[in-house]
C-alpha atoms as a PDB file:
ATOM      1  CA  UNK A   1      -5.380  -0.079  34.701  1.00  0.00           C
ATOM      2  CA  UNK A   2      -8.761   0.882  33.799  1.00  0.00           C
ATOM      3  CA  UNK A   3      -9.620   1.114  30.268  1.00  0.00           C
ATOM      4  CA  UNK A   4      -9.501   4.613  28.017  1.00  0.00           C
ATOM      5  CA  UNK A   5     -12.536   6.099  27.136  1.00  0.00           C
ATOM      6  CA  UNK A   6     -14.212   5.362  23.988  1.00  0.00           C
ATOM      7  CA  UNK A   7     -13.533   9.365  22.928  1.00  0.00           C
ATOM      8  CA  UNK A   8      -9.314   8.514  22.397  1.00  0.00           C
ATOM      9  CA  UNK A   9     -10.387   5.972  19.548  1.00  0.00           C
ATOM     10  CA  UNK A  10     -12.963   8.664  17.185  1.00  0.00           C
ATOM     11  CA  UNK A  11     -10.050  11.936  16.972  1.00  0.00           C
ATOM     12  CA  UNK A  12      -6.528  11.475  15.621  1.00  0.00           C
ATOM     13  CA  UNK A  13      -4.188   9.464  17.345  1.00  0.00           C
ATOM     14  CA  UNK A  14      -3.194  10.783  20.406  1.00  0.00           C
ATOM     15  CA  UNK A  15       0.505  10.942  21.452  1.00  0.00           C
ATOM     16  CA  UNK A  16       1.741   8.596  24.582  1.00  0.00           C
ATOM     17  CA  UNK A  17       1.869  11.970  26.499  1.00  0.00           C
ATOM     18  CA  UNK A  18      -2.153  12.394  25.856  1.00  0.00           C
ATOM     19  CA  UNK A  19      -2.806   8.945  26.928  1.00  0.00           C
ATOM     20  CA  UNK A  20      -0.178   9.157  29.862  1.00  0.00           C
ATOM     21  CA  UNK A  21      -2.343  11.971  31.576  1.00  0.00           C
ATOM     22  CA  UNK A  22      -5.821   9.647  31.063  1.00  0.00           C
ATOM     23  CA  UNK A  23      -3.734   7.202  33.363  1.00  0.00           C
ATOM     24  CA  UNK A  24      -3.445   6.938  37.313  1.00  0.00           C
ATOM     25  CA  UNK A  25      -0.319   8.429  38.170  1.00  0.00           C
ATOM     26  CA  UNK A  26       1.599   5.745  39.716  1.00  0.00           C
ATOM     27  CA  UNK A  27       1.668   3.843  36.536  1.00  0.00           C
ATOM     28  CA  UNK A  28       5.272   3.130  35.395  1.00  0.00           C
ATOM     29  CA  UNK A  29       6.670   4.229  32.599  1.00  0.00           C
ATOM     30  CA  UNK A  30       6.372   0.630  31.300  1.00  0.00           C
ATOM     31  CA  UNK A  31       2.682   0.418  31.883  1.00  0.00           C
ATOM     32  CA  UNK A  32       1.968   3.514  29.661  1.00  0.00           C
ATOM     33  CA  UNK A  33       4.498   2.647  27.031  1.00  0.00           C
ATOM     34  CA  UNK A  34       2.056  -1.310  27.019  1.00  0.00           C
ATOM     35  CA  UNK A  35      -0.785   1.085  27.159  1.00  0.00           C
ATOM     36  CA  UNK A  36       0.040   2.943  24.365  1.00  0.00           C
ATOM     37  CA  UNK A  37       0.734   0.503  22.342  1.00  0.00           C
ATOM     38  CA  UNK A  38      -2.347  -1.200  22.688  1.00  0.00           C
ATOM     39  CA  UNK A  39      -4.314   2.070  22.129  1.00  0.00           C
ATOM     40  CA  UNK A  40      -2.499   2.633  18.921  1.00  0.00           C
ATOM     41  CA  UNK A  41      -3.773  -1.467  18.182  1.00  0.00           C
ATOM     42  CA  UNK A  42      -7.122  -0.445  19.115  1.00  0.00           C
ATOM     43  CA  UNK A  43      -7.537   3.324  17.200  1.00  0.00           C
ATOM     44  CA  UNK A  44      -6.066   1.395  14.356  1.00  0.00           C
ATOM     45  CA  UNK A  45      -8.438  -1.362  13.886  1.00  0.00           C
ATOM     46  CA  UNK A  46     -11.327   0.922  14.770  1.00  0.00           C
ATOM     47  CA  UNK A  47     -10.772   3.707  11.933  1.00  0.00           C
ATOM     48  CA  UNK A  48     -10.416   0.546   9.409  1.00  0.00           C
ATOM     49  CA  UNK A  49     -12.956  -1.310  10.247  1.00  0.00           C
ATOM     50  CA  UNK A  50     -14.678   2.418   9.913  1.00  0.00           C
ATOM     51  CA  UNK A  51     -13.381   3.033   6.140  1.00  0.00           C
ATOM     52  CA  UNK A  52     -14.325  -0.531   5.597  1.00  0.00           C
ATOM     53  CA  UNK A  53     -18.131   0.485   6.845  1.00  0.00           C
ATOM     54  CA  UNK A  54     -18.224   3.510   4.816  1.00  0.00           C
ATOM     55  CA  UNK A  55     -16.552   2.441   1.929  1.00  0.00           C
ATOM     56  CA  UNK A  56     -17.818  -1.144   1.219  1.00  0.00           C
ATOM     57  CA  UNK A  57     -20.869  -0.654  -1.238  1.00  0.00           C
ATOM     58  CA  UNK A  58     -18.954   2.101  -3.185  1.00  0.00           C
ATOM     59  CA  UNK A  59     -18.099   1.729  -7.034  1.00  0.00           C
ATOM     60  CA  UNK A  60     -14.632   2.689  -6.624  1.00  0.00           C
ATOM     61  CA  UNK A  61     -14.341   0.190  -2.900  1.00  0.00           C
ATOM     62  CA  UNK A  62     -15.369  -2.621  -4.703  1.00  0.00           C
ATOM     63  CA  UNK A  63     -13.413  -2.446  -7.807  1.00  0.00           C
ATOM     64  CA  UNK A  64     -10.401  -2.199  -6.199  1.00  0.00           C
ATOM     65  CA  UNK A  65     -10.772  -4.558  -3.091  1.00  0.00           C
ATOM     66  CA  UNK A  66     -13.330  -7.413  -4.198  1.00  0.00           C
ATOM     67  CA  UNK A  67     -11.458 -10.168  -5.403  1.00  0.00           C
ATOM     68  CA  UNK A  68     -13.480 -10.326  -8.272  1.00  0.00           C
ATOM     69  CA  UNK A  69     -13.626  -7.519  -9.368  1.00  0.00           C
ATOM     70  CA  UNK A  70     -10.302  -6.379  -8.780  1.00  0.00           C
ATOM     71  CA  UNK A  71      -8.667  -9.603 -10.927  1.00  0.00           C
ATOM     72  CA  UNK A  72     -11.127  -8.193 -13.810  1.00  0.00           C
ATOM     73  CA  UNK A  73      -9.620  -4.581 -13.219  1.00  0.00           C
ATOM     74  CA  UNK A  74      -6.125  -6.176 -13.203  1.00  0.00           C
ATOM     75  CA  UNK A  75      -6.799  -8.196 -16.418  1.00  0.00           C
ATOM     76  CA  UNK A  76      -8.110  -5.232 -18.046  1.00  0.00           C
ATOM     77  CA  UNK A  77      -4.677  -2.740 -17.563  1.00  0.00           C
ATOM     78  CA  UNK A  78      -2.786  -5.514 -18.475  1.00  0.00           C
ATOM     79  CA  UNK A  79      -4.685  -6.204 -21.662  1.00  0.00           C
ATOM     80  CA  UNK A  80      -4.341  -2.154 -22.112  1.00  0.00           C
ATOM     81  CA  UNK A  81      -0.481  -2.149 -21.530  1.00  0.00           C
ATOM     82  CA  UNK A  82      -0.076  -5.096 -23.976  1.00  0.00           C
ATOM     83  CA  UNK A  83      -1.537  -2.642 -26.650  1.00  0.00           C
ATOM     84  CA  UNK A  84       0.171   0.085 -25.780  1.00  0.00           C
ATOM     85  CA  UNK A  85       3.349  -1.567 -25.739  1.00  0.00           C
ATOM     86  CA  UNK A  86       2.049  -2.914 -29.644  1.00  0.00           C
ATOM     87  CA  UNK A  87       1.763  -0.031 -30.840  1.00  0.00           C
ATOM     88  CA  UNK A  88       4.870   1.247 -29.315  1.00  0.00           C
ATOM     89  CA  UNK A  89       6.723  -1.361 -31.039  1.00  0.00           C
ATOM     90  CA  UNK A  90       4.762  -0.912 -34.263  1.00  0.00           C
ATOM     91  CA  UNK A  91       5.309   2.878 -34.591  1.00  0.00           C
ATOM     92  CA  UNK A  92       8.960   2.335 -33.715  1.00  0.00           C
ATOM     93  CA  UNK A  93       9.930  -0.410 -35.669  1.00  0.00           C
ATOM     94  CA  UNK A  94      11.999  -1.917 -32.812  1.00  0.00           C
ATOM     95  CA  UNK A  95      14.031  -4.754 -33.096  1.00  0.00           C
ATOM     96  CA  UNK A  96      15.392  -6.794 -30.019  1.00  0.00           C
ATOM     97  CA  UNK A  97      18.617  -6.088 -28.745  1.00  0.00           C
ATOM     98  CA  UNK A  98      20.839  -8.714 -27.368  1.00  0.00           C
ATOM     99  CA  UNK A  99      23.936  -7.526 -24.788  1.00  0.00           C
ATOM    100  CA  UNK A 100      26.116  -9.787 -23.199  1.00  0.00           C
ATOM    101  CA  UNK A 101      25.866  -8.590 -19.461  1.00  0.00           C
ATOM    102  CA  UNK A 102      29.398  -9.826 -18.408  1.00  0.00           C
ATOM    103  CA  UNK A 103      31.070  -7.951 -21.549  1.00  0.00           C
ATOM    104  CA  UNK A 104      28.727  -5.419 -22.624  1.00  0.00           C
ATOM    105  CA  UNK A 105      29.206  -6.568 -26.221  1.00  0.00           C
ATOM    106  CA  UNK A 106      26.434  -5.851 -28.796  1.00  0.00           C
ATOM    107  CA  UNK A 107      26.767  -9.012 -31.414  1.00  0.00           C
ATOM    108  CA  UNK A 108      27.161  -7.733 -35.142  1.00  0.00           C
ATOM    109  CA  UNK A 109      24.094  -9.444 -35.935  1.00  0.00           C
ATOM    110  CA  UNK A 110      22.006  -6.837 -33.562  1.00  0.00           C
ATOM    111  CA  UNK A 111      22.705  -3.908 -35.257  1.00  0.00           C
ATOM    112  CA  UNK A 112      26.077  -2.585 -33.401  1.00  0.00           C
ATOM    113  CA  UNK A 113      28.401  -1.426 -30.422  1.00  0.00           C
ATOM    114  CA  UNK A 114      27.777  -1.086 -26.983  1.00  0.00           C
ATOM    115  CA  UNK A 115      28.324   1.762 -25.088  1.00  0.00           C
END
């Protein structure tokens, strides 16, 4: 089969119908199902690698993909959930609770019944 013009890869995908009518008409119902799904493959990879092109210098891009940056931005929300869970506990005065899963039973010691 010859190969789809470069115009099916910069639009939306195209349905298997679209790409059936770009092909010769004798080709079986196999070869435009293979076709297809090699088109999809291709569009795919194109519009990524696309983002990826326009995307790759920006703030935003960088802080969430680079590896380096991304394990600082990590580190930081869980430094940030650590102190909101703090002062959670601080505010509330919360004291552990220990439940035995296979009875349910709240030990004396942990401040009552469960339910």
């Amino acid at each position: 089969l010859p190969p789809l013009p470069d115009h099916v890869y910069t639009g939306p995908l195209l349905s298997i119908y679209n790409i059936a009518d770009l092909l010769p008409r004798h080709a079986s119902n196999a070869m435009v199902e293979a076709e297809y799904e090699n088109y999809v493959k291709e569009h795919r990879e194109r519009r990524f690698r696309e983002f990826f092109d326009n995307h790759r210098e920006e703030e935003w891009f960088l802080e969430r993909y680079h590896p380096v940056q991304a394990a600082e931005r990590h580190e930081r929300e869980r430094a940030a959930a650590a102190a909101r869970q703090a002062e959670f506990l601080k505010r509330t005065d919360w004291k552990p609770l220990t439940v035995d899963v296979d009875t349910g039973v709240v030990p004396a010691a942990s401040g009552g019944a469960a339910n």
